[in-house]
Protein backbone atom coordinates (compact mmCIF):
# COMPACT_ATOMS: atom_id res chain seq x y z
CA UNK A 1 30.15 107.49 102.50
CA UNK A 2 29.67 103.61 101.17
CA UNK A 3 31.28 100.57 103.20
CA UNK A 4 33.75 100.06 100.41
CA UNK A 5 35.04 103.70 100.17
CA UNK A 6 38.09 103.23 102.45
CA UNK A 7 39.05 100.92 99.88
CA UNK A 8 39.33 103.67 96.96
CA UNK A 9 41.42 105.88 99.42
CA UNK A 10 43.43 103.03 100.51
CA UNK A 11 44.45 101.89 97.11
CA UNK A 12 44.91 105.50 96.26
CA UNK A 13 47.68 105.59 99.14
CA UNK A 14 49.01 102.28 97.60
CA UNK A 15 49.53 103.29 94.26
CA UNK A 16 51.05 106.87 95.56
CA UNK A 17 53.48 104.91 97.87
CA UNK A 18 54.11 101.98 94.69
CA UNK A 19 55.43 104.95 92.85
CA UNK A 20 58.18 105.48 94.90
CA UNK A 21 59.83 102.47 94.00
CA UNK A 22 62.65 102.07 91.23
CA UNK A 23 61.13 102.36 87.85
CA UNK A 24 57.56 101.94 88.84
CA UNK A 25 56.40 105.28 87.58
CA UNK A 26 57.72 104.35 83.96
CA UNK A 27 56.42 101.43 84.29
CA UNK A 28 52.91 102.55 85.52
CA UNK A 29 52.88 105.25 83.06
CA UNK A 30 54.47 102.87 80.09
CA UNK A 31 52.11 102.58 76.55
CA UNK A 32 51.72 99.21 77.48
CA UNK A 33 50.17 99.44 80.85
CA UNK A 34 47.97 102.16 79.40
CA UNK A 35 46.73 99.44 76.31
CA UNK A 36 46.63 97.44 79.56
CA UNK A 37 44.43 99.16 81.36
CA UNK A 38 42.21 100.04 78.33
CA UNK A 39 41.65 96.38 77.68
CA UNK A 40 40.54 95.73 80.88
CA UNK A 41 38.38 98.20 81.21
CA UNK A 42 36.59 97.29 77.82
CA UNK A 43 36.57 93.94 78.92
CA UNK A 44 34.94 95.27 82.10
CA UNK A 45 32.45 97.04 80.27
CA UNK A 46 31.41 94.29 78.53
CA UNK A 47 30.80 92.10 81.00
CA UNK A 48 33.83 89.92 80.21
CA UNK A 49 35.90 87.66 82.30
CA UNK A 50 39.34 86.94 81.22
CA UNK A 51 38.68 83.54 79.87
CA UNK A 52 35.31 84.87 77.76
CA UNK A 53 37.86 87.55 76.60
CA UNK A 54 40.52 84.97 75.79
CA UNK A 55 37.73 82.37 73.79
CA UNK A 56 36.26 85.58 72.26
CA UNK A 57 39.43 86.24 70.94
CA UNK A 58 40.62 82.94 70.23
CA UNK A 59 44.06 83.58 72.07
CA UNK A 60 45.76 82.06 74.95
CA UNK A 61 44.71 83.09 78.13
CA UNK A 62 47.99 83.54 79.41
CA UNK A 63 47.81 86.15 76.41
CA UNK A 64 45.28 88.53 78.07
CA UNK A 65 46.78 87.96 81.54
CA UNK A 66 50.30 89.26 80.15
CA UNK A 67 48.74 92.25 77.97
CA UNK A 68 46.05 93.74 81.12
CA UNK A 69 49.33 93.23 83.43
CA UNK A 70 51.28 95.61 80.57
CA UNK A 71 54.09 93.18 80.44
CA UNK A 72 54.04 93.00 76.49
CA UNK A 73 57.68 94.78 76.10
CA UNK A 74 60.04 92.45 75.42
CA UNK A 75 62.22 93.82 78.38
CA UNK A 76 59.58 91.91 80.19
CA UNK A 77 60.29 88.10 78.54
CA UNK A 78 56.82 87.28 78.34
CA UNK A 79 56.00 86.08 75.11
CA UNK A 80 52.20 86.78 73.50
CA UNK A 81 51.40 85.32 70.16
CA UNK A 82 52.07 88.13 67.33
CA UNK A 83 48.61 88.96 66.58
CA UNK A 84 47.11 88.12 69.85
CA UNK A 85 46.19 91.61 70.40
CA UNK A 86 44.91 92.91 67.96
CA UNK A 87 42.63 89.72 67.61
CA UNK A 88 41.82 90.72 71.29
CA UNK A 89 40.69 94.93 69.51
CA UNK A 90 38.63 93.12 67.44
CA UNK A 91 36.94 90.71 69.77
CA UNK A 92 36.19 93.88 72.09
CA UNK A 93 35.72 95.89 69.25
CA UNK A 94 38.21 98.46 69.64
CA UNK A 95 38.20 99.84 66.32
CA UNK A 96 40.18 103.20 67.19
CA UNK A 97 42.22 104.61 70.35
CA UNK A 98 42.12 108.11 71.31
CA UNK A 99 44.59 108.70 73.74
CA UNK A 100 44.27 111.44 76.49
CA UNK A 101 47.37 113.52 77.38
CA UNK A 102 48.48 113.73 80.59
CA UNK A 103 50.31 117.41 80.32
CA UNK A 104 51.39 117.05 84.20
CA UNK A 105 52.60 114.04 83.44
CA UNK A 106 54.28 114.77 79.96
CA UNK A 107 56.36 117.83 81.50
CA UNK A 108 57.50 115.43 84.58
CA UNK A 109 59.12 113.15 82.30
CA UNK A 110 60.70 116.04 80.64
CA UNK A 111 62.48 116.76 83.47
């Protein structure tokens, strides 16, 4: 066991207690915290930080902190320029998203 591993199972807790709250499961599990999360982890992968992602991009970086946070829906009020991200796809060369179902998580929402 590392020094940082409480950490994991701490946030682990977090996020299972966060989920309890009023719409924060479909908001967690919303299409635009999973593009979100995506970009980040791209950006990650890369070797990125927000404002090398932003001037790779040539968008605000405002931009990138509203689309990682998933706040893109308009229920949100936070504005991104209209082709901010898919000028941030190209920049981290996202050419096309293969998205993993989540059957536990489809049938919950079912019902």
């Amino acid at each position: 066991m590392n020094k940082y591993s409480h950490l994991k199972r701490d946030f682990k807790q977090l996020k299972a207690e966060v989920r309890e709250l009023p719409g924060a499961t479909e908001y967690l599990d919303s299409p635009e915290v999973a593009v979100g999360q995506m970009i980040l982890a791209r950006q990650l992968e890369l070797g990125y930080t927000q404002q090398q992602l932003a001037d790779l991009a040539d968008v605000p970086l405002e931009d990138i902190k509203v689309i990682q946070a998933g706040l893109v829906h308009s229920n949100f009020g936070c504005d991104i320029q209209p082709d901010s991200l898919s000028k941030v796809f190209k920049a981290l060369k996202i050419i096309g998203v293969q998205p993993i179902i989540d059957e536990q998580a489809a049938t919950s929402m079912l019902g």
